[in-house]
Protein backbone atom coordinates (compact mmCIF):
# COMPACT_ATOMS: atom_id res chain seq x y z
CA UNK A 1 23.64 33.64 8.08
CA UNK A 2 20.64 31.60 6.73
CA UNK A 3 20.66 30.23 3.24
CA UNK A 4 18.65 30.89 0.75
CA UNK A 5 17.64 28.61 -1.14
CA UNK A 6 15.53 28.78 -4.26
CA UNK A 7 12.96 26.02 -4.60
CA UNK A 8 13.47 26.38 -8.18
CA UNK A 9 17.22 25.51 -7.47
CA UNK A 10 15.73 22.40 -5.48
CA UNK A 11 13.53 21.44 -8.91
CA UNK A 12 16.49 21.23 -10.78
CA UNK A 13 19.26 19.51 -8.72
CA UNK A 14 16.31 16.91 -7.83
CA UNK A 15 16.47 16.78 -11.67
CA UNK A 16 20.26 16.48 -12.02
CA UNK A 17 20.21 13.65 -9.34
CA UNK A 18 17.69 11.88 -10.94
CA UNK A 19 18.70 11.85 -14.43
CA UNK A 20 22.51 12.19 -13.53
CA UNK A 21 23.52 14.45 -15.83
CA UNK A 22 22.20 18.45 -16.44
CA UNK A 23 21.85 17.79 -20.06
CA UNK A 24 19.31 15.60 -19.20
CA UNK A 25 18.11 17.65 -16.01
CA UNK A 26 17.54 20.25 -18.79
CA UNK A 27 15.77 18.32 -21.34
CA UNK A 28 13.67 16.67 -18.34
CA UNK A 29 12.40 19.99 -17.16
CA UNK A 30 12.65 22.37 -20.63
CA UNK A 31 15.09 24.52 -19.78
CA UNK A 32 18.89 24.15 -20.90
CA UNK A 33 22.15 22.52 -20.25
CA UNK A 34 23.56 25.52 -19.01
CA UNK A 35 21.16 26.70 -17.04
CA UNK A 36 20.44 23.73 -15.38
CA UNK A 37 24.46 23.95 -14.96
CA UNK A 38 24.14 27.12 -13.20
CA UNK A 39 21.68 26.09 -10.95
CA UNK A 40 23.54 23.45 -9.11
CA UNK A 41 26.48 25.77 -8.70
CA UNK A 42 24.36 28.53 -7.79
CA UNK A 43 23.05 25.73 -4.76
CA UNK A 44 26.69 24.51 -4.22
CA UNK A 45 28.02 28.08 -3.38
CA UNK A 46 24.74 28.69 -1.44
CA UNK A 47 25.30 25.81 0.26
CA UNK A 48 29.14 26.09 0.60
CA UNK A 49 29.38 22.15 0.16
CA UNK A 50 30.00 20.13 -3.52
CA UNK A 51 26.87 18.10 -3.81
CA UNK A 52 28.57 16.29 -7.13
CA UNK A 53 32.46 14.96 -7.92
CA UNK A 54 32.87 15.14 -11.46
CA UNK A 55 34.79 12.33 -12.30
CA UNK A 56 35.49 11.74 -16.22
CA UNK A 57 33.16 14.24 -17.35
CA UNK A 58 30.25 12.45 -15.55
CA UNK A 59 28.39 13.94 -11.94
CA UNK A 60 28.43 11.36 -9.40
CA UNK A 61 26.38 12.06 -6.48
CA UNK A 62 28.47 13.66 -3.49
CA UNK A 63 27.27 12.51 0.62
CA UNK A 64 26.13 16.23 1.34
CA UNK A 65 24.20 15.89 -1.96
CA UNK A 66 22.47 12.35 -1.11
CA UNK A 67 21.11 13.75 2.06
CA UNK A 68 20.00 16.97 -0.11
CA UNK A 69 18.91 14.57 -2.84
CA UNK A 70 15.77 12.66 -0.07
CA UNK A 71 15.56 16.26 1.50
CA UNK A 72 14.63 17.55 -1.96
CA UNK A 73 12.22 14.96 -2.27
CA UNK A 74 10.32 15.65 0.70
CA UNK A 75 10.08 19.56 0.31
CA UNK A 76 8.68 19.02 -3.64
CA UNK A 77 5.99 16.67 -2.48
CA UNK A 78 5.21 18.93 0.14
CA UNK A 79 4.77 21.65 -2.13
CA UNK A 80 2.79 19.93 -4.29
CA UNK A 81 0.42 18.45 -1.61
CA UNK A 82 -0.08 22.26 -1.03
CA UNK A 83 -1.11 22.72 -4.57
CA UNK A 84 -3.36 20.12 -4.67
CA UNK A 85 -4.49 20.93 -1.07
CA UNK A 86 -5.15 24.77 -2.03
CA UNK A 87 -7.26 23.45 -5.44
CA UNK A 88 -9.61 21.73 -3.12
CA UNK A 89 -10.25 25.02 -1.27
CA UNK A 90 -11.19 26.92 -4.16
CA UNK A 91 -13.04 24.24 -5.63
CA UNK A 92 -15.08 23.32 -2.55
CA UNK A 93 -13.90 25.24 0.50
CA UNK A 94 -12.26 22.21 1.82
CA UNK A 95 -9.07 20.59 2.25
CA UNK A 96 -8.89 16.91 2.25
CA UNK A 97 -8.10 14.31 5.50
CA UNK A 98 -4.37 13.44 5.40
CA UNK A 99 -4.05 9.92 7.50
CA UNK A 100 -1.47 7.04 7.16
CA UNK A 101 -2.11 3.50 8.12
CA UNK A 102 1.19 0.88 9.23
CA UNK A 103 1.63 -1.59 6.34
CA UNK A 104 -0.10 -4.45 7.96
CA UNK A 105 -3.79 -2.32 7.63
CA UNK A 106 -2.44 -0.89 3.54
CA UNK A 107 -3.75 -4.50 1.85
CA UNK A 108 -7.34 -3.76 2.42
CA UNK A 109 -8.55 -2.16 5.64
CA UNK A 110 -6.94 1.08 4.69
CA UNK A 111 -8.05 1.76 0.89
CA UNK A 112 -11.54 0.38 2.60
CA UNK A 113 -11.68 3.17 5.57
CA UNK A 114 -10.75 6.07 2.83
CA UNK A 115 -13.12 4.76 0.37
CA UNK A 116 -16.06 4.88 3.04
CA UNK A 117 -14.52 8.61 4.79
CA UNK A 118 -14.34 9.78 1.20
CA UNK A 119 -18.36 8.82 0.39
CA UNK A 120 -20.23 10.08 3.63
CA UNK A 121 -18.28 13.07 3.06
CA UNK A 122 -18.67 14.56 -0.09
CA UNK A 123 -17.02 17.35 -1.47
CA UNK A 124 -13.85 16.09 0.91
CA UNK A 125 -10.84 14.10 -0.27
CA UNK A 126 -8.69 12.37 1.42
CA UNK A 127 -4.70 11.97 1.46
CA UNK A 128 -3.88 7.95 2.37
CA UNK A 129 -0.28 7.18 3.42
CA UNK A 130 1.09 3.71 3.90
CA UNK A 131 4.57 3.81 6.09
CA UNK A 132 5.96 2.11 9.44
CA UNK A 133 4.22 3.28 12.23
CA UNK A 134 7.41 5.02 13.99
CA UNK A 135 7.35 7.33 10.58
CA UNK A 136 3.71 7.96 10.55
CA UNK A 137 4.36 8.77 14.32
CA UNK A 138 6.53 11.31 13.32
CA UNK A 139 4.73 13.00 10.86
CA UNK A 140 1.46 12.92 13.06
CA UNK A 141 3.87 15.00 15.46
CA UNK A 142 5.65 17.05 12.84
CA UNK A 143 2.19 18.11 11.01
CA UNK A 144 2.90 16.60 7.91
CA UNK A 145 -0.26 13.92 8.82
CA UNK A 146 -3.57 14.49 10.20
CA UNK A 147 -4.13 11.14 11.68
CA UNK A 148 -2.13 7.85 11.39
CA UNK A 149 -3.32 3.89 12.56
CA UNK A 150 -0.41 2.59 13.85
CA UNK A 151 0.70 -0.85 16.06
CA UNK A 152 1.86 0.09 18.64
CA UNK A 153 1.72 3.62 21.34
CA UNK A 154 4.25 5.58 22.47
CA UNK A 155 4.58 8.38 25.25
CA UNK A 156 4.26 11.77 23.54
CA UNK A 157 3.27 14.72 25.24
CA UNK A 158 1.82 16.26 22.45
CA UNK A 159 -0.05 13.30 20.75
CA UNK A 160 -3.28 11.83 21.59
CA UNK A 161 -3.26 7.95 20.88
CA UNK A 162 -6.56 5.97 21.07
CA UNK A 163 -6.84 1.96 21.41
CA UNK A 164 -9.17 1.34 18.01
CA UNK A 165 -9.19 -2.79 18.21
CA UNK A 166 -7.09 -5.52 19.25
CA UNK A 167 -6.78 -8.68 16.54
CA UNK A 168 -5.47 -11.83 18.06
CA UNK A 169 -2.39 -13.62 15.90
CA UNK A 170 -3.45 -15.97 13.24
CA UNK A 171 -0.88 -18.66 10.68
CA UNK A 172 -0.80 -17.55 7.57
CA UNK A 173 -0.14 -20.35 4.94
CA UNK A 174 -1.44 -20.95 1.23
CA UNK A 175 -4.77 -23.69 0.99
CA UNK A 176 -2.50 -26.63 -0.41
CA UNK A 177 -0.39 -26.35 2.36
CA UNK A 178 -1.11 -30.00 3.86
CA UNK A 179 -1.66 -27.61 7.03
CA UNK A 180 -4.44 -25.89 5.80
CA UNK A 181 -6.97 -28.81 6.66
CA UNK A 182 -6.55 -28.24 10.58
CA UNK A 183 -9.00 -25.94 12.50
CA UNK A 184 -6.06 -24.67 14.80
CA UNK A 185 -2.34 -24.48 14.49
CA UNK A 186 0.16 -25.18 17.10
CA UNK A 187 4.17 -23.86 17.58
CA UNK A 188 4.96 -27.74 16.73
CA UNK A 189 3.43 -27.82 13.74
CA UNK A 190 5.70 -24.91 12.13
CA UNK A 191 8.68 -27.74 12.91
CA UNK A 192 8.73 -28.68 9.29
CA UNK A 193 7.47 -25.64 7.40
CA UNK A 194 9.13 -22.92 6.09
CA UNK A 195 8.70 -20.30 8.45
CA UNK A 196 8.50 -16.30 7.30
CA UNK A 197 8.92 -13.91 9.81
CA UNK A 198 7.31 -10.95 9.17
CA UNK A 199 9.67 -7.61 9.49
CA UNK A 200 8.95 -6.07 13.51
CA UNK A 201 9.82 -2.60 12.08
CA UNK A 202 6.17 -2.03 10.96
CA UNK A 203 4.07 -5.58 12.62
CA UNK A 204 5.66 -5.94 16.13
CA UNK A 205 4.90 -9.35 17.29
CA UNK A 206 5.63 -12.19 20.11
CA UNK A 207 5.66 -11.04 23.48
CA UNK A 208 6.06 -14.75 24.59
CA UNK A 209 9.84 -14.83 23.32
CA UNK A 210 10.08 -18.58 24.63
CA UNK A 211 8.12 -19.77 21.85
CA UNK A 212 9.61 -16.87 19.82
CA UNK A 213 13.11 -18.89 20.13
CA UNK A 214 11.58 -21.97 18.64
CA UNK A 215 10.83 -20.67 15.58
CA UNK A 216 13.41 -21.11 13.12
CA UNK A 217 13.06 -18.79 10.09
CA UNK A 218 15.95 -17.89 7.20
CA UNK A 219 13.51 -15.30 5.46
CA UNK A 220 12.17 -12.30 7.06
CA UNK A 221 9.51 -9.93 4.52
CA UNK A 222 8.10 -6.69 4.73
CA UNK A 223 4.16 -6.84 4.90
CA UNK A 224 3.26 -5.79 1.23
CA UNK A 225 5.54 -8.71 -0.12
CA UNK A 226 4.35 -11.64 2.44
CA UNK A 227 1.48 -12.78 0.58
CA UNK A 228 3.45 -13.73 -2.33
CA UNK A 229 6.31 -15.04 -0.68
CA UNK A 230 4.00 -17.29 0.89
CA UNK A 231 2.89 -18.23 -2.43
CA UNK A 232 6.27 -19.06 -3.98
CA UNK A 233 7.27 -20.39 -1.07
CA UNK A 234 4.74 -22.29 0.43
CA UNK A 235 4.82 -21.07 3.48
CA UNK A 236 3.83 -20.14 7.12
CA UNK A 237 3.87 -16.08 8.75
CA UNK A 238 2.09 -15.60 12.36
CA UNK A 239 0.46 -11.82 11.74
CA UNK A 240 -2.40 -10.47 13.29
CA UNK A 241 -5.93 -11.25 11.93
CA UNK A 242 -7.19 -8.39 9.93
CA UNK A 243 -3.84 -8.35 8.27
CA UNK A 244 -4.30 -12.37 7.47
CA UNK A 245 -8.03 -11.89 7.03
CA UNK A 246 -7.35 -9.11 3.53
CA UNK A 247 -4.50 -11.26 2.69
CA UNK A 248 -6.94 -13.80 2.39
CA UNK A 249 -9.42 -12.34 0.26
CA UNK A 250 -8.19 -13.84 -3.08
CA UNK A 251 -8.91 -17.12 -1.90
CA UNK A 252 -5.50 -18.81 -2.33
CA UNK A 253 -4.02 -18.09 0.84
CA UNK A 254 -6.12 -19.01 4.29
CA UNK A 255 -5.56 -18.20 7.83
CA UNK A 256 -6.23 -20.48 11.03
CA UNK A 257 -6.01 -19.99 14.41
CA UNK A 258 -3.12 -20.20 16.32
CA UNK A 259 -2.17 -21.41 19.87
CA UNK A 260 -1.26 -18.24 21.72
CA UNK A 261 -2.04 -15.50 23.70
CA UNK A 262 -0.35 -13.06 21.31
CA UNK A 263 -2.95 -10.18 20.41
CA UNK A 264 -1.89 -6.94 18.58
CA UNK A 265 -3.65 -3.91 19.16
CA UNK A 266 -3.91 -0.95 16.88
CA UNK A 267 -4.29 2.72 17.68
CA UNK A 268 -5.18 6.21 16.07
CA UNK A 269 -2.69 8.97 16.78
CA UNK A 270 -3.34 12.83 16.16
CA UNK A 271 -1.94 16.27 17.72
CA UNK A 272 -4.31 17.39 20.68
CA UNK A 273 -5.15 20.33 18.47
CA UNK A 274 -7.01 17.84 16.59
CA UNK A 275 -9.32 16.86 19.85
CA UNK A 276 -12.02 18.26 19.14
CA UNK A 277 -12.25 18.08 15.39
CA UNK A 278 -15.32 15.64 13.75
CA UNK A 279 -13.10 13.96 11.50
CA UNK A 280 -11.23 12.02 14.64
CA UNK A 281 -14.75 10.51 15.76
CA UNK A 282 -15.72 10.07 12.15
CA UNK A 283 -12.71 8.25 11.35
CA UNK A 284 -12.44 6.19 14.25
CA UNK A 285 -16.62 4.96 14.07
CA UNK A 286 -15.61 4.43 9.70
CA UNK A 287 -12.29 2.17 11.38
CA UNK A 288 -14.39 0.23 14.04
CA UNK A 289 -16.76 -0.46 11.07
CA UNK A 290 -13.87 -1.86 8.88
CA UNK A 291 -13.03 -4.18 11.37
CA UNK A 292 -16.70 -5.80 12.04
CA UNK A 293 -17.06 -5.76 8.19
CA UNK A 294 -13.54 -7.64 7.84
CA UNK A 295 -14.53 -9.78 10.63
CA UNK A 296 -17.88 -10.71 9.34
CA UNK A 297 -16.64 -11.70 5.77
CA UNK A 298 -13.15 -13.96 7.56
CA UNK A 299 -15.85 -15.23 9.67
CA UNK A 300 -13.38 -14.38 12.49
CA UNK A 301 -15.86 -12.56 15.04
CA UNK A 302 -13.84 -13.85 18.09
CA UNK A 303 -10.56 -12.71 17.00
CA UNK A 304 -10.91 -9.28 17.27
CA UNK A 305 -11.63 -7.03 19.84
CA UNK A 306 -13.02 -3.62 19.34
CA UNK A 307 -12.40 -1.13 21.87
């Protein structure tokens, strides 16, 4: 027999999880101890699992309830995406564009693309999600997105996913990096540098793993903290160039060419209900835009490629 479950419920053991205790679940969300108390065992018998041990008087967070605990999270944005989705129909009559970017476009290029979708289209808003591209995959496919830019393809059946450009990999490295006065950068000059590898999860990189192996590197970042590790750490990361090119922009950190044939090429990803629908043109001409503007201010025209 099928659960029910009472969204309410969900409120308040998101609440108790949070807070880790229902006293505070209760003062958190006005209601009180006990009901807050009744709640969660109202979910437990629901659920006929223990989401808490009670050890010494205090709730500590079972397995069954840490998967419950990020499933609870999802389901209450959710809802409240619908809320704020549902306030733009009665205000205007229209929803707003729900599209993720990977983290390597989320510096710049992203908040750029919304910001531009967002003015030729008034009385629209738009939803802008910053995740690995497998995830933003996913929620393409599962609904939960619109579109997504994303690094790399994958075969789908019931996705659509469209080159946008191709950005050729630069060295990343801060301007008083002795480095920074070459025009071009070579494998052999990383010998001696501290090397920072950006994480593959959400930038894949090096198809040419024989230079891959010379590169030795003990710390490996996610995109939104490379800049400043480069910074403290006076560093070098190989990325692609409209990622280096917004990293850039604050003028302390400056990319170069670098010797190889590595390019990485970005694509848009939507259901093929979505085919036909303006915003997919729309979005992609705003992207292709993006990436001339970004190119134009790096002064970069021959690193990118726009398909």
């Amino acid at each position: 027999m099928r659960a029910e479950i009472s969204v309410r419920d969900m409120e308040i053991f998101h609440a108790i999880a949070t807070t880790g205790s229902t006293r505070q679940a209760g003062v958190q969300l006005g209601i009180t101890q006990s009901a807050a108390s009744h709640a969660l065992a109202r979910l437990e018998d629901t659920l006929g699992i223990r989401l808490f041990t009670r050890e010494n008087q205090r709730l500590q967070i079972a397995p069954a309830g840490r998967y419950m605990l990020d499933e609870a999270v999802q389901l209450l944005d959710r809802l409240k995406r619908i809320e704020e989705e549902i306030a733009l129909f009665q205000e205007s009559g229209l929803a707003s564009l729900r599209i993720g970017c990977a983290p390597g476009l989320g510096h710049r290029f992203g908040p750029r693309l919304a910001q531009q979708y967002v003015a030729s289209h008034p009385g629209t808003g738009m939803a802008l999600d910053i995740a690995a591209s497998g995830r933003l995959i996913s929620e393409v496919d599962g609904g939960r997105l619109d579109l997504a830019l994303v690094s790399y393809q994958i075969h789908e059946p019931g996705l659509i996913i469209t080159p946008v450009f191709a950005a050729q990999m630069m060295a990343l490295l801060c301007r008083r990096n002795r480095l920074a006065a070459r025009k071009r950068l070579h494998y052999g000059d990383l010998a001696d540098q501290r090397y920072i590898k950006p994480i593959q999860s959400d930038h894949l990189i090096y198809a040419n793993t024989s230079h891959d192996r010379q590169l030795d590197y003990s710390l490996r970042v996610s995109m939104s903290a490379l800049g400043e590790v480069i910074r403290l750490s006076n560093g070098v990361s190989l990325l692609n160039a409209l990622t280096a090119a917004d990293l850039c922009v604050h003028g302390d950190l400056v990319a170069r060419p670098f010797d190889s044939a590595q390019w990485f090429t970005f694509y848009l990803v939507h259901q093929h209900a979505m085919k036909d629908n303006r915003a997919v043109a729309d979005v992609l001409a705003i992207a292709k835009d993006c990436v001339r503007q970004t190119a134009e201010e790096a002064g970069l025209a021959g690193a990118f490629v726009i398909h």
